[in-house]
Structures are given as structure tokens and as C-alpha cells.
PDB file of N, CA and C in Angstrom:
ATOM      1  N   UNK A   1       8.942   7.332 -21.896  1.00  0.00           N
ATOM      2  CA  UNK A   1       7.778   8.143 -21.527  1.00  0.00           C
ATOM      3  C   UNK A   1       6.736   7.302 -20.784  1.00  0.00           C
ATOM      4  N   UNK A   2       6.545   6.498 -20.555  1.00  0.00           N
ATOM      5  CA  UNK A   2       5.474   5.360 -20.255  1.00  0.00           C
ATOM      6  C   UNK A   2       6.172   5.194 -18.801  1.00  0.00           C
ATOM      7  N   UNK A   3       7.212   5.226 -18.569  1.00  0.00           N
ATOM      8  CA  UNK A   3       7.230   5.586 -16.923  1.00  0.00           C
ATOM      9  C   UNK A   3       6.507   6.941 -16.357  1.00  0.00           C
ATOM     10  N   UNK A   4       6.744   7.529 -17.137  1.00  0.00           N
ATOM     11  CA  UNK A   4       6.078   8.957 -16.548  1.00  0.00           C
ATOM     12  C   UNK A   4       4.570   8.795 -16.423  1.00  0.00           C
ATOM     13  N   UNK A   5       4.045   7.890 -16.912  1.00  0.00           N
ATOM     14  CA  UNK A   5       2.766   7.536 -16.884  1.00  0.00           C
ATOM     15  C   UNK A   5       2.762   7.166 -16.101  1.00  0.00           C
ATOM     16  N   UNK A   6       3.205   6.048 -15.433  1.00  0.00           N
ATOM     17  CA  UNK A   6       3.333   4.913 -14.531  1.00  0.00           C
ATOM     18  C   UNK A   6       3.444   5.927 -12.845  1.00  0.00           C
ATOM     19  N   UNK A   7       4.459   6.615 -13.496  1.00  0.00           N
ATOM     20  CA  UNK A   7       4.927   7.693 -12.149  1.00  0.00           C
ATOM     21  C   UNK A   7       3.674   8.027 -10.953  1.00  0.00           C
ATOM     22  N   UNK A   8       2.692   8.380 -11.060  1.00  0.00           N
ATOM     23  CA  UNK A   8       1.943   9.244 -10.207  1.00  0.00           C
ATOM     24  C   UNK A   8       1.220   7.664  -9.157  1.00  0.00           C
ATOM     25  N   UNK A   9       1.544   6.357 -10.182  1.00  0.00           N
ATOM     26  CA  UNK A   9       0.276   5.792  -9.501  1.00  0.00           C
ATOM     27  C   UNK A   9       1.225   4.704  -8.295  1.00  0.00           C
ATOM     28  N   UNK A  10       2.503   4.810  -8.663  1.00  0.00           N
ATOM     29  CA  UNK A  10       3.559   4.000  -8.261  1.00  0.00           C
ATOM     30  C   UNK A  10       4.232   5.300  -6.987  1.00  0.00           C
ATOM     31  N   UNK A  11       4.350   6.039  -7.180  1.00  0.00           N
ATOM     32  CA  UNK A  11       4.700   7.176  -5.522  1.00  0.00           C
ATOM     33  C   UNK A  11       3.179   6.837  -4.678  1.00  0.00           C
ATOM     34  N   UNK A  12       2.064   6.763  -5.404  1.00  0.00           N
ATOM     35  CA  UNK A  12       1.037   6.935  -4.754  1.00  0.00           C
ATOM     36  C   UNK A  12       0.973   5.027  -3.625  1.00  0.00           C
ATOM     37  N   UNK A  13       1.197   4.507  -4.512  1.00  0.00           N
ATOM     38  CA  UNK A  13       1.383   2.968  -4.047  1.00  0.00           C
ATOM     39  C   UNK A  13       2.619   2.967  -2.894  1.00  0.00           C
ATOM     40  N   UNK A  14       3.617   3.380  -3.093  1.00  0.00           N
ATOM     41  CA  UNK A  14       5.083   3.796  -2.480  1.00  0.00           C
ATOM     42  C   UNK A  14       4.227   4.710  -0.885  1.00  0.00           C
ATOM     43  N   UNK A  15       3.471   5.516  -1.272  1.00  0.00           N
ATOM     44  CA  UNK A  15       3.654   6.696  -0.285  1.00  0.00           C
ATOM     45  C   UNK A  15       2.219   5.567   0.757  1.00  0.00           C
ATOM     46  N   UNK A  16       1.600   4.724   0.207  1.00  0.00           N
ATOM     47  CA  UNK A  16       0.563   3.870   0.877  1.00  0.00           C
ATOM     48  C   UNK A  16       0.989   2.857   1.583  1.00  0.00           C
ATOM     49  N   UNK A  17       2.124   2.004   1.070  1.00  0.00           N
ATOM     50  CA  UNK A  17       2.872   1.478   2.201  1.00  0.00           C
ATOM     51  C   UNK A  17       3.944   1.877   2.688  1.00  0.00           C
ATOM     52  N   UNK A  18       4.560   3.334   2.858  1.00  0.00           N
ATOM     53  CA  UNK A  18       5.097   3.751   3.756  1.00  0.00           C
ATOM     54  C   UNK A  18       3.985   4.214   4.978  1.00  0.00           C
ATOM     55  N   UNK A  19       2.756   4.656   4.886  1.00  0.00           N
ATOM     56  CA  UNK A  19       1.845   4.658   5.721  1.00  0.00           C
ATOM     57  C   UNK A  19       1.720   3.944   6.679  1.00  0.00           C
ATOM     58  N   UNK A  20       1.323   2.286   5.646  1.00  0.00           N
ATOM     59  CA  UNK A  20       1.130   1.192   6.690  1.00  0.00           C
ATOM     60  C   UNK A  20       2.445   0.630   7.386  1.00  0.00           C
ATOM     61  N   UNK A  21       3.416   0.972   6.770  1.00  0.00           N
ATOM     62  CA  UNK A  21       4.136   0.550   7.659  1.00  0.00           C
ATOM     63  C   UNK A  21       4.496   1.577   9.164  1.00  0.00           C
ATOM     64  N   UNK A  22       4.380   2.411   8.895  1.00  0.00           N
ATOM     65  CA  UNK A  22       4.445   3.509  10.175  1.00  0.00           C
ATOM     66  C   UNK A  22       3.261   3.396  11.025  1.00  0.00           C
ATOM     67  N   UNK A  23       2.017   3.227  10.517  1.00  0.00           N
ATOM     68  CA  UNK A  23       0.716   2.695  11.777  1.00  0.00           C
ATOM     69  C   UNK A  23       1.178   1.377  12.325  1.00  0.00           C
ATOM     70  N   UNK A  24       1.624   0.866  11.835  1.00  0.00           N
ATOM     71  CA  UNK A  24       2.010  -0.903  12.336  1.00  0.00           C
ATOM     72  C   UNK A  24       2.768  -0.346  12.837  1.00  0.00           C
ATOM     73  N   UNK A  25       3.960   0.362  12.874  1.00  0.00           N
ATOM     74  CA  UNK A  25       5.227   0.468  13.856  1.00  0.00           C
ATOM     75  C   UNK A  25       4.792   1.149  15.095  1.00  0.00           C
ATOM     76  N   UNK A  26       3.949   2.178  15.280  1.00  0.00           N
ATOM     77  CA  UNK A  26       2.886   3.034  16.130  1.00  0.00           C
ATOM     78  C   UNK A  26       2.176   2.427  16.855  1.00  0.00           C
ATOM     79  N   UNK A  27       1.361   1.187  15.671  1.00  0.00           N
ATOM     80  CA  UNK A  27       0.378   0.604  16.669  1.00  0.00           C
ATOM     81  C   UNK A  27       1.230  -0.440  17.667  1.00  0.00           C
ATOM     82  N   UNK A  28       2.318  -1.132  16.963  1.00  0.00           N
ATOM     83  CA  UNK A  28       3.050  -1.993  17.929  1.00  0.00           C
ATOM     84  C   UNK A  28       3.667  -1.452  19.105  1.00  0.00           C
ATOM     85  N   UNK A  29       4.227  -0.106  19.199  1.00  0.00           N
ATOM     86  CA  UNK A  29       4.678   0.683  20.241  1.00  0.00           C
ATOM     87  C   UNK A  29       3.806   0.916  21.167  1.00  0.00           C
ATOM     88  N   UNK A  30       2.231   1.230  20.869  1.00  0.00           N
ATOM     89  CA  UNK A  30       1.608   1.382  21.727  1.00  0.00           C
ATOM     90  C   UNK A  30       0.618   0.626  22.385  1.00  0.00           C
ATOM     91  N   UNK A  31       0.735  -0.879  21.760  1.00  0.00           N
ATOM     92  CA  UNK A  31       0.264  -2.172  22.172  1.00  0.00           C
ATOM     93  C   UNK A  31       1.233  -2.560  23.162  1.00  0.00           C
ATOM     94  N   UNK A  32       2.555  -2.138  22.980  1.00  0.00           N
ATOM     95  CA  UNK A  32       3.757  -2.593  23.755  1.00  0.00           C
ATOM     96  C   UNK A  32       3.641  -1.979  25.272  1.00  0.00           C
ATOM     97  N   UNK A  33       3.289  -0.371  24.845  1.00  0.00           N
ATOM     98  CA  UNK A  33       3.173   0.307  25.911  1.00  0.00           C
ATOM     99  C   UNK A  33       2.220   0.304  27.191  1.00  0.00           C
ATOM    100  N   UNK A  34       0.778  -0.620  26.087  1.00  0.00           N
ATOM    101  CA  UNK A  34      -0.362  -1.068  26.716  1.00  0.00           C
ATOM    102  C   UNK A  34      -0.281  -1.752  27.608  1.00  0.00           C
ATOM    103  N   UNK A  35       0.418  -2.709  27.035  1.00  0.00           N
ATOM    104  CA  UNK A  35       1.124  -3.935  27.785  1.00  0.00           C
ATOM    105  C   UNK A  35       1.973  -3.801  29.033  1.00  0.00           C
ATOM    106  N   UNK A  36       2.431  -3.034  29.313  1.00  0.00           N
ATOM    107  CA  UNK A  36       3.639  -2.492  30.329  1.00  0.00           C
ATOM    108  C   UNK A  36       2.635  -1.734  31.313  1.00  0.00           C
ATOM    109  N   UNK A  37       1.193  -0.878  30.704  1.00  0.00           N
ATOM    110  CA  UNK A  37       0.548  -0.499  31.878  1.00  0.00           C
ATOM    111  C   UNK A  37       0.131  -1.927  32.409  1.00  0.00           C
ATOM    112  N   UNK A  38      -0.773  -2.806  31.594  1.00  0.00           N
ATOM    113  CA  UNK A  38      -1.645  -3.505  32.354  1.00  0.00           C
ATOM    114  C   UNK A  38      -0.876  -4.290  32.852  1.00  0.00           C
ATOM    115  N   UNK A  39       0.457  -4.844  32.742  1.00  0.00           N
ATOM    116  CA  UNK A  39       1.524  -5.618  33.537  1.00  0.00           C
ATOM    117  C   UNK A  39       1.694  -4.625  34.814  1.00  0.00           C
ATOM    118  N   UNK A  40       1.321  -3.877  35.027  1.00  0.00           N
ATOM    119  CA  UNK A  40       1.645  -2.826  36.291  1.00  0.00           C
ATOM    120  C   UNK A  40       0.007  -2.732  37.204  1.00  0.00           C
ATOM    121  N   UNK A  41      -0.662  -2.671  36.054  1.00  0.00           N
ATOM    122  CA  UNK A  41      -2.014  -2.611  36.876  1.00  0.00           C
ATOM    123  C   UNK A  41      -3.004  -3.691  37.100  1.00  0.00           C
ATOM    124  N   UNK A  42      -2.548  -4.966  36.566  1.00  0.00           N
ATOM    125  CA  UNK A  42      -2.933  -5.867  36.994  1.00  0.00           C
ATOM    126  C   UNK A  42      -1.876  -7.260  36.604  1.00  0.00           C
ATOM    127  N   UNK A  43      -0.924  -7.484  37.911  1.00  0.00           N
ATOM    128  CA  UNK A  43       0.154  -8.382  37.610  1.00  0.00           C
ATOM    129  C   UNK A  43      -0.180  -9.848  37.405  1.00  0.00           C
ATOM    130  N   UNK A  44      -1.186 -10.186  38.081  1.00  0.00           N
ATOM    131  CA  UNK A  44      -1.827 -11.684  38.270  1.00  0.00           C
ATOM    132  C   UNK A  44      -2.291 -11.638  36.764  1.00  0.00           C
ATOM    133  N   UNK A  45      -3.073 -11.172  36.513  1.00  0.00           N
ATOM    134  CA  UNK A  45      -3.414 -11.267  34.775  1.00  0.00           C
ATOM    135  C   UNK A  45      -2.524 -11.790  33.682  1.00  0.00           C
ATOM    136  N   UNK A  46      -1.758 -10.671  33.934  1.00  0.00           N
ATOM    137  CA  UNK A  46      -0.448 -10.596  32.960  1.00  0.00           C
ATOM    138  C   UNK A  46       0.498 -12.171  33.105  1.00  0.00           C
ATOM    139  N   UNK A  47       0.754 -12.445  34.100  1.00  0.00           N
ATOM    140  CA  UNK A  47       1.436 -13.760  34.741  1.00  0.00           C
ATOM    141  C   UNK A  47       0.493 -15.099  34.068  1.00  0.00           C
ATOM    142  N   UNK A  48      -0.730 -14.925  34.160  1.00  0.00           N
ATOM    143  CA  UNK A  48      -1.409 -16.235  33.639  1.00  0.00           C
ATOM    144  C   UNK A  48      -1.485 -15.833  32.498  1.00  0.00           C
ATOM    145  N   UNK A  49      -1.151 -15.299  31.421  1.00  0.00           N
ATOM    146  CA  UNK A  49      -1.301 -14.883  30.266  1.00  0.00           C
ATOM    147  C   UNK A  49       0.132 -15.590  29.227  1.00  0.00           C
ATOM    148  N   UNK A  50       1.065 -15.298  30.185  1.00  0.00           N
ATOM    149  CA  UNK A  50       2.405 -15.413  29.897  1.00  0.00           C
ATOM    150  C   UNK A  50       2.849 -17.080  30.241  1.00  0.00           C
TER     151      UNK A  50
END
């Protein structure tokens, strides 16, 4: 019975880093994507960067 206790706060912990891990996967896609404009819209930048 003392899992069932445990239960609500451990999905809640579970369901908080499935969160962060999906903004991190999101935010990296669209840092990636960022990246691919400003490599297009400004190439000299991107080149001394690299």
C-alpha cells in the first residue's frame, strides 16, 4: 500500500521529466533550425564562428 502513496508524486515527477526532455528536444531542433537560417543569411558570420 505505501506505493500507492508514493504513486501520484512519482507519475507527477515521471510526467516532469518527460516534459523537459521534449522542450530540450524542441528547443535543440529549433536552435538547429536557427542555425541553418542564419548560415543562409549571413554566411561570413557563420564561417568565423565555425
Amino acid at each position: 500500500m505505501d506505493f500507492i502513496r508514493h504513486a501520484p508524486a512519482l507519475f507527477s515527477l515521471l510526467l516532469g521529466i518527460a516534459i523537459v526532455e521534449c522542450s530540450v528536444v524542441v528547443l535543440g531542433l529549433s536552435l538547429n533550425r536557427l542555425q541553418g537560417v542564419l548560415s543562409k543569411a549571413f554566411p561570413s558570420l557563420m564561417a568565423e564562428n565555425q
